[in-house]
Protein backbone atom coordinates (compact mmCIF):
# COMPACT_ATOMS: atom_id res chain seq x y z
CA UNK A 1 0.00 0.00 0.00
CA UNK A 2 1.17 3.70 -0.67
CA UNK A 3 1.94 6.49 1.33
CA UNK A 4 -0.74 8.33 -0.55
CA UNK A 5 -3.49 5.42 0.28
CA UNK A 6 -2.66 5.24 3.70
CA UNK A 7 -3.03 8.99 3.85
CA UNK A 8 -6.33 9.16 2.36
CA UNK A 9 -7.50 6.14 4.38
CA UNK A 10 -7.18 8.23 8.00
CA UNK A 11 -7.94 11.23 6.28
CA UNK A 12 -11.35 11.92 8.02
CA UNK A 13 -11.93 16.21 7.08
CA UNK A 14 -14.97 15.86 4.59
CA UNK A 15 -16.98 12.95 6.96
CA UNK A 16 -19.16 15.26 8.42
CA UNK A 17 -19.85 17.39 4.93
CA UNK A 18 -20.91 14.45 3.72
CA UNK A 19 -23.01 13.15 6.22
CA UNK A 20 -24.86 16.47 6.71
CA UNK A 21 -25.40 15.91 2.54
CA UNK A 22 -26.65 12.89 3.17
CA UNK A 23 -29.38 14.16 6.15
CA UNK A 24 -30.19 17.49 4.97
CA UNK A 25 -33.03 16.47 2.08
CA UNK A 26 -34.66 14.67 5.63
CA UNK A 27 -34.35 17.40 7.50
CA UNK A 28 -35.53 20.12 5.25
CA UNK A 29 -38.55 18.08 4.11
CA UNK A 30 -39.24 17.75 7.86
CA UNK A 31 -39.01 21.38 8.05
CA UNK A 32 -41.25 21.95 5.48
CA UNK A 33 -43.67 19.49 6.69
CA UNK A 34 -43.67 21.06 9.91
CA UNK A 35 -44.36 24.62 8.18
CA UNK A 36 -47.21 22.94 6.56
CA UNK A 37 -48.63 21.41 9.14
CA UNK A 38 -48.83 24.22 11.05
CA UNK A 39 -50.00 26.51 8.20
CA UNK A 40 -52.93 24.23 7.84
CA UNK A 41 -53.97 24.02 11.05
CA UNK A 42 -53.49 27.99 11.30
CA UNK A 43 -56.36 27.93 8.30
CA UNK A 44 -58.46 25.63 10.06
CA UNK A 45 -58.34 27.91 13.07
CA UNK A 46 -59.25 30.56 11.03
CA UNK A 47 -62.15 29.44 9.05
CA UNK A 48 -63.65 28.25 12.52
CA UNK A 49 -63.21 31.98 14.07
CA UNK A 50 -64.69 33.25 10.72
CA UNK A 51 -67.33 30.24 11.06
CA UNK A 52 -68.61 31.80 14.50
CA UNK A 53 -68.36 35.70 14.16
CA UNK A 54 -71.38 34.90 10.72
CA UNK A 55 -73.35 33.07 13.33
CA UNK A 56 -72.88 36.23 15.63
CA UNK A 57 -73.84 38.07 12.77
CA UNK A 58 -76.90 35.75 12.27
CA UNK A 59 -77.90 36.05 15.75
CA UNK A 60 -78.18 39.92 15.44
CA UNK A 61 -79.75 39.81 12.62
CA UNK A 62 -82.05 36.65 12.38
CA UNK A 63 -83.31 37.43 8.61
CA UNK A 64 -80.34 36.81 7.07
CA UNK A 65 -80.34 34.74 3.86
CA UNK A 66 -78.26 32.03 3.08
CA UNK A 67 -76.34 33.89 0.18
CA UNK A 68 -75.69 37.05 2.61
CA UNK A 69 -74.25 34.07 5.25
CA UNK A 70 -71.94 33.09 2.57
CA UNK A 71 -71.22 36.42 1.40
CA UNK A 72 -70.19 37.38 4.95
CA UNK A 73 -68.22 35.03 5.68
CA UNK A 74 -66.37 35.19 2.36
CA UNK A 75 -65.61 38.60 2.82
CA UNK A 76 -63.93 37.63 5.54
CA UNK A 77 -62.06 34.57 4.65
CA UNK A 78 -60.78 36.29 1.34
CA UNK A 79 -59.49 39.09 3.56
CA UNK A 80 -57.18 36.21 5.63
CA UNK A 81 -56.56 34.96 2.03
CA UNK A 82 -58.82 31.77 2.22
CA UNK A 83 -60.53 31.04 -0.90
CA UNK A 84 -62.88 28.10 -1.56
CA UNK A 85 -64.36 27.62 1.99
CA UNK A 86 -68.12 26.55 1.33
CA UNK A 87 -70.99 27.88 4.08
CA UNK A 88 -74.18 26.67 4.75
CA UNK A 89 -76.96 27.26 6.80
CA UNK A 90 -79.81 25.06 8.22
CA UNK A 91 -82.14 26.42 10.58
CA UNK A 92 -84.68 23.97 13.12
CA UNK A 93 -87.78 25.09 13.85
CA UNK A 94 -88.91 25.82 16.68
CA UNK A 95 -88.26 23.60 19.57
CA UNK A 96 -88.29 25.02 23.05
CA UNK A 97 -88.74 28.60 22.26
CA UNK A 98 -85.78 29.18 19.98
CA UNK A 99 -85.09 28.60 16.43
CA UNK A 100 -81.43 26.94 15.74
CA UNK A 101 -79.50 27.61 13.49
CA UNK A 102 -76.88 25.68 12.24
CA UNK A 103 -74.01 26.87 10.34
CA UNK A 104 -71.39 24.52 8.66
CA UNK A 105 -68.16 25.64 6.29
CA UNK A 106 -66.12 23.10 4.83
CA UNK A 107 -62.73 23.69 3.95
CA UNK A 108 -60.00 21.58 2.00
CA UNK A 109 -56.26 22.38 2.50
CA UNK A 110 -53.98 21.30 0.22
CA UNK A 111 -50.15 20.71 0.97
CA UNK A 112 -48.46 20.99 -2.24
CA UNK A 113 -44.85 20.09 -2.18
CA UNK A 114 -42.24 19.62 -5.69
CA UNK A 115 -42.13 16.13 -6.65
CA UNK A 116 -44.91 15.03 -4.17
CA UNK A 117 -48.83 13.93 -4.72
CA UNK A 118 -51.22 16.63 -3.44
CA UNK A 119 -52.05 15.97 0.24
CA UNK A 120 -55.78 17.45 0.96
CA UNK A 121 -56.94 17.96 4.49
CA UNK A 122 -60.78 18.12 4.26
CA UNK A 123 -61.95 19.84 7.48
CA UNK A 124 -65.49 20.40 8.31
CA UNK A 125 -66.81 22.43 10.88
CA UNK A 126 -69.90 23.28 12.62
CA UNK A 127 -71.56 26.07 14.83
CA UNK A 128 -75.34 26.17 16.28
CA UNK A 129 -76.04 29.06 17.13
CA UNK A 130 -80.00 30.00 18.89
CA UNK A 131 -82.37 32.87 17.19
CA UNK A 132 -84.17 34.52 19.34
CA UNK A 133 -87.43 36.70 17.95
């Protein structure tokens, strides 16, 4: 064996460049899946806030339709840049004294990575809200 060999052989400098390039694609497509995650479940929060202040609107005003529901509430989805959320409105009769109304949006979240399938989280949420008058 050579001098050069042998040199190379306990030569260890570049061991930990090269690990790192072997972990990094894990680790950033952790990180991103992380980001994701929690970008999705940030929506999701934020369709159900959205979700209750229309039924506070409904409450106040009892008369409400169901495209001026939707239209509230996608006023104020489209201002937290949501798009596509889908309201509706179903309202008891009445049982007790009260009317209730029922107010559902559904909401699909896609995670969208380079060189990955699509990865939709369908979310579905519901608020009952009583009408008084």
């Amino acid at each position: 064996m050579s001098a050069r060999a042998s040199a190379f052989r306990w030569d260890r400098s570049g061991g930990a460049g090269l690990e790192f390039a072997l972990i990094a694609p894990f680790l950033v497509m952790l990180l991103f899946g992380i980001f994701a995650f929690g970008w999705s479940m940030n929506s999701v929060s934020s369709v159900r806030y959205t979700l209750e202040t229309t039924s506070r609107a409904l409450q106040l005003h009892n008369t409400l339709t169901q495209t001026e529901i939707q239209s509230i509430a996608t006023q104020k989805l489209q201002a937290m840049g949501l798009k596509d959320v889908n309201v509706t409105i179903v309202i008891d009769p009445v049982s007790g004294g009260f009317r209730m109304a029922h107010l559902t949006a559904t909401y699909a979240f896609v995670i969208d990575f380079p060189y990955f399938s699509a990865f939709p989280i369908n979310y579905a949420t519901t608020v009952t809200v009583p009408l008084v008058g």
